[in-house]
Protein backbone atom coordinates (compact mmCIF):
# COMPACT_ATOMS: atom_id res chain seq x y z
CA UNK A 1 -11.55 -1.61 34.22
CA UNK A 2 -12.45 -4.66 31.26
CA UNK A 3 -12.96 -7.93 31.65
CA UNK A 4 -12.47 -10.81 29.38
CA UNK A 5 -13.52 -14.10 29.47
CA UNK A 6 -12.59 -17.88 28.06
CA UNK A 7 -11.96 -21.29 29.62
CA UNK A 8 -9.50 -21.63 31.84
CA UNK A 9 -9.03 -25.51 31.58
CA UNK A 10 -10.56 -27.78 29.24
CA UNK A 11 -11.43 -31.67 29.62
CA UNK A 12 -8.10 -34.39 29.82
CA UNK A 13 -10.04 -35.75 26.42
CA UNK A 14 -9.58 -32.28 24.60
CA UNK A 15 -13.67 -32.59 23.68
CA UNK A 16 -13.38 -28.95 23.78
CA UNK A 17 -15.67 -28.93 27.30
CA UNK A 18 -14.74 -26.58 29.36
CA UNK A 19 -14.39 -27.57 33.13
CA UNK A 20 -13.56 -23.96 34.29
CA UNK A 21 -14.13 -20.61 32.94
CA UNK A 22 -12.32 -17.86 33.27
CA UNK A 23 -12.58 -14.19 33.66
CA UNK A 24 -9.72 -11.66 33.63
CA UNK A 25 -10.22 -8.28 35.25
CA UNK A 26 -7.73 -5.83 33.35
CA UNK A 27 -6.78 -2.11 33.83
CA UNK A 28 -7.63 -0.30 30.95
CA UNK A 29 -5.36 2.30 31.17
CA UNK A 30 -1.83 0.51 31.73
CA UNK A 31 -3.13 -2.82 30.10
CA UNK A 32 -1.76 -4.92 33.09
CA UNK A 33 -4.02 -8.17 34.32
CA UNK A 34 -5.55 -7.38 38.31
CA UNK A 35 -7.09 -10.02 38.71
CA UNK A 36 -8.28 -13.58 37.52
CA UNK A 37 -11.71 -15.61 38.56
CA UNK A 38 -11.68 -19.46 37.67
CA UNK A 39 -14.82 -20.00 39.75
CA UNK A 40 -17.53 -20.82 37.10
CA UNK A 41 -17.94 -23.97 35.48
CA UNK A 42 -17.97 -23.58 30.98
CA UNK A 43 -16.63 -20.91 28.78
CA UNK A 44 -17.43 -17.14 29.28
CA UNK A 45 -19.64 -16.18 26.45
CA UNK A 46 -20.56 -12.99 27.80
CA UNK A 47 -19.70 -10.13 30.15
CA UNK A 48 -21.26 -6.99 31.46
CA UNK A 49 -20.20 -4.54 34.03
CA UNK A 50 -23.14 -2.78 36.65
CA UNK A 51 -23.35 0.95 36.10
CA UNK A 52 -21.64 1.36 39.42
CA UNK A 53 -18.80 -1.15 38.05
CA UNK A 54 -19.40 -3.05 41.90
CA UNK A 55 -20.89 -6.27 40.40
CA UNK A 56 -19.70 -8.55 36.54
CA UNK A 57 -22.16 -10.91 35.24
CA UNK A 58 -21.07 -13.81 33.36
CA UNK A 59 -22.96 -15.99 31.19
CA UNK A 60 -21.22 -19.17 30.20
CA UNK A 61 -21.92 -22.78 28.23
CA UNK A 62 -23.43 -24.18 31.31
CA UNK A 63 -26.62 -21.92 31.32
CA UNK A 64 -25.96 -19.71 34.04
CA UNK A 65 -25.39 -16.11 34.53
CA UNK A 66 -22.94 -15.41 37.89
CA UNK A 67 -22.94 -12.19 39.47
CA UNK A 68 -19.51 -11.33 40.94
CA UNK A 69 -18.48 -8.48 43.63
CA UNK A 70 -15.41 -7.22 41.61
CA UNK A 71 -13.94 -5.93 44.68
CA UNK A 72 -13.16 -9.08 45.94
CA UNK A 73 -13.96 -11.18 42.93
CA UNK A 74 -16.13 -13.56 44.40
CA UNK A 75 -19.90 -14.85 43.57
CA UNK A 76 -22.56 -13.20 44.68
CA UNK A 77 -25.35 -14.85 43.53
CA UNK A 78 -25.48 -17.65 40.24
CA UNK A 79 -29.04 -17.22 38.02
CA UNK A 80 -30.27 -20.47 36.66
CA UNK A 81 -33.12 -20.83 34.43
CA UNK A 82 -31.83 -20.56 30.63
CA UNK A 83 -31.93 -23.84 28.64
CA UNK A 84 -28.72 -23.01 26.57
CA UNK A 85 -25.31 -21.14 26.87
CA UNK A 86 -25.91 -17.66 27.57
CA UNK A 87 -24.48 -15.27 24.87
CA UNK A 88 -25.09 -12.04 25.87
CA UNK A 89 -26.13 -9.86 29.01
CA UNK A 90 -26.81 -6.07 29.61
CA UNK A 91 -28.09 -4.29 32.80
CA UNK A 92 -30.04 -1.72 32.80
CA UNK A 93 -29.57 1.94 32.98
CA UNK A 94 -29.93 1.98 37.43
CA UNK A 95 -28.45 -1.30 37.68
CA UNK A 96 -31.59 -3.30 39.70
CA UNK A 97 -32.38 -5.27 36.10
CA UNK A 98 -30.18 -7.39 34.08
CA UNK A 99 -30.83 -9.11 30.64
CA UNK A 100 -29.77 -11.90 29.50
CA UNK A 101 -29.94 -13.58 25.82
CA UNK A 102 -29.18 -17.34 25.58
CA UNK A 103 -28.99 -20.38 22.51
CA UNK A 104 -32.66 -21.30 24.28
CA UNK A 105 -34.34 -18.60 21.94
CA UNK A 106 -35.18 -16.69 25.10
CA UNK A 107 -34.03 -13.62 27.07
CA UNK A 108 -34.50 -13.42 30.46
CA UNK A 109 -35.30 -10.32 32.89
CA UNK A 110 -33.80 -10.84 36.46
CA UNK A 111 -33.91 -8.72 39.30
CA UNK A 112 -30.26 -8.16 40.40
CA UNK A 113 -30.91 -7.37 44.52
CA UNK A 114 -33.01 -10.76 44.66
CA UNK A 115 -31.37 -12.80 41.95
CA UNK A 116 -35.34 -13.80 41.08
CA UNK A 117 -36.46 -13.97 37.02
CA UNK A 118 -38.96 -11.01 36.52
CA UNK A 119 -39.82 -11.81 32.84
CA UNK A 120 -39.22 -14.38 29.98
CA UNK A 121 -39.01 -13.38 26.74
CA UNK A 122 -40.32 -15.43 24.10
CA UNK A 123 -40.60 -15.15 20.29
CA UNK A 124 -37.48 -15.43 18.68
CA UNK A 125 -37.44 -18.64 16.23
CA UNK A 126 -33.35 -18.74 16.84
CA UNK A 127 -30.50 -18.20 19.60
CA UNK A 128 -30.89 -14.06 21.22
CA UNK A 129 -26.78 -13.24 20.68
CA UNK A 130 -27.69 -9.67 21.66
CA UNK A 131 -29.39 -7.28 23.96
CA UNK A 132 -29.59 -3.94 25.33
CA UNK A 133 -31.46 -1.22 27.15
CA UNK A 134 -32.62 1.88 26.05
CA UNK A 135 -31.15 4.50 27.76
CA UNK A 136 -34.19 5.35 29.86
CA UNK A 137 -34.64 2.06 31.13
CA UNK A 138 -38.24 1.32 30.21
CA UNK A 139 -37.44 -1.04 27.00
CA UNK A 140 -35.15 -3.27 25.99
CA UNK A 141 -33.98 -4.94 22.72
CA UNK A 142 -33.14 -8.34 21.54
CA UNK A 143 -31.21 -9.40 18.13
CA UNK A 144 -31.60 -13.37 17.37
CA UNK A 145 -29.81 -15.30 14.86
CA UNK A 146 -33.21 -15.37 13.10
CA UNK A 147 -32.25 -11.88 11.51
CA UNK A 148 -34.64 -9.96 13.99
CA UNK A 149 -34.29 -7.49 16.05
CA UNK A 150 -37.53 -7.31 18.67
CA UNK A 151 -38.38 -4.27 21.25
CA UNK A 152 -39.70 -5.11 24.25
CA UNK A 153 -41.01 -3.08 27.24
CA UNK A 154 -39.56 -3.32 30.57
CA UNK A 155 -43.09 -4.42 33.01
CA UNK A 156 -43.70 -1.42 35.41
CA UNK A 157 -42.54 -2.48 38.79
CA UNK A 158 -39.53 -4.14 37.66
């Protein structure tokens, strides 16, 4: 299974805002489109697929993650608390953490089961357009526009 995402339908000024994003579920081995989502509001900047491939988080231009149940491809749950368009996302290694990097010069650590922030990362001077986990789940890494890259460890408990 991939997913892609993009804006489904943009404002009747052509401003180039983006009134409904949209992700398409494809299968990757025939190429053919399953399934479409046009449930989140701004373009899809971001995708990333649970370990278990059960849940899809989107970020977008309005500052939200959405967690979707792929199965039925509905929202579970919508994270708020980034201050700019969310560029890229990455759960972790068992699939209870995600993180999130966003134009707000933050990432974010959320807890997927309780959609709650665990952590805000601070100290990049420019947008975070990547991160990742290490494999065994205990750090993570950030890249930022500032031409850093910053490791970071996962708080015990989380």
């Amino acid at each position: 299974l991939l997913a892609s995402g993009s804006c489904a339908q943009v404002d009747a000024d052509q401003t180039s805002i983006c009134l409904i994003g949209e992700i398409i579920l494809w299968d990757a081995a025939t190429g053919e489109r399953i399934k479409t989502i046009n449930d989140q509001t701004g373009w899809i900047h971001s995708l990333a697929f649970s370990p278990d491939g059960q849940l899809l988080a989107s970020g977008a231009s309005d500052d939200t993650i959405t967690l979707w149940n792929v199965a039925e491809g509905k929202p579970r749950t919508t994270l708020k608390g980034h201050q700019g368009r969310v560029n890229s996302l990455a759960f972790s290694p068992d699939g209870t953490l995600l993180i999130s990097g966003s134009d707000d010069d933050s990432a974010r650590l959320w807890t997927v089961a309780t959609g709650k922030l665990a952590k805000v990362l601070k100290g990049h001077l420019k947008w975070v357009n990547g991160v990742a986990f290490a494999p065994d789940g205990q750090r993570v890494a950030t890249a930022s526009a500032d031409g850093t890259i910053r490791l970071w460890e996962v708080p015990a408990g989380q």
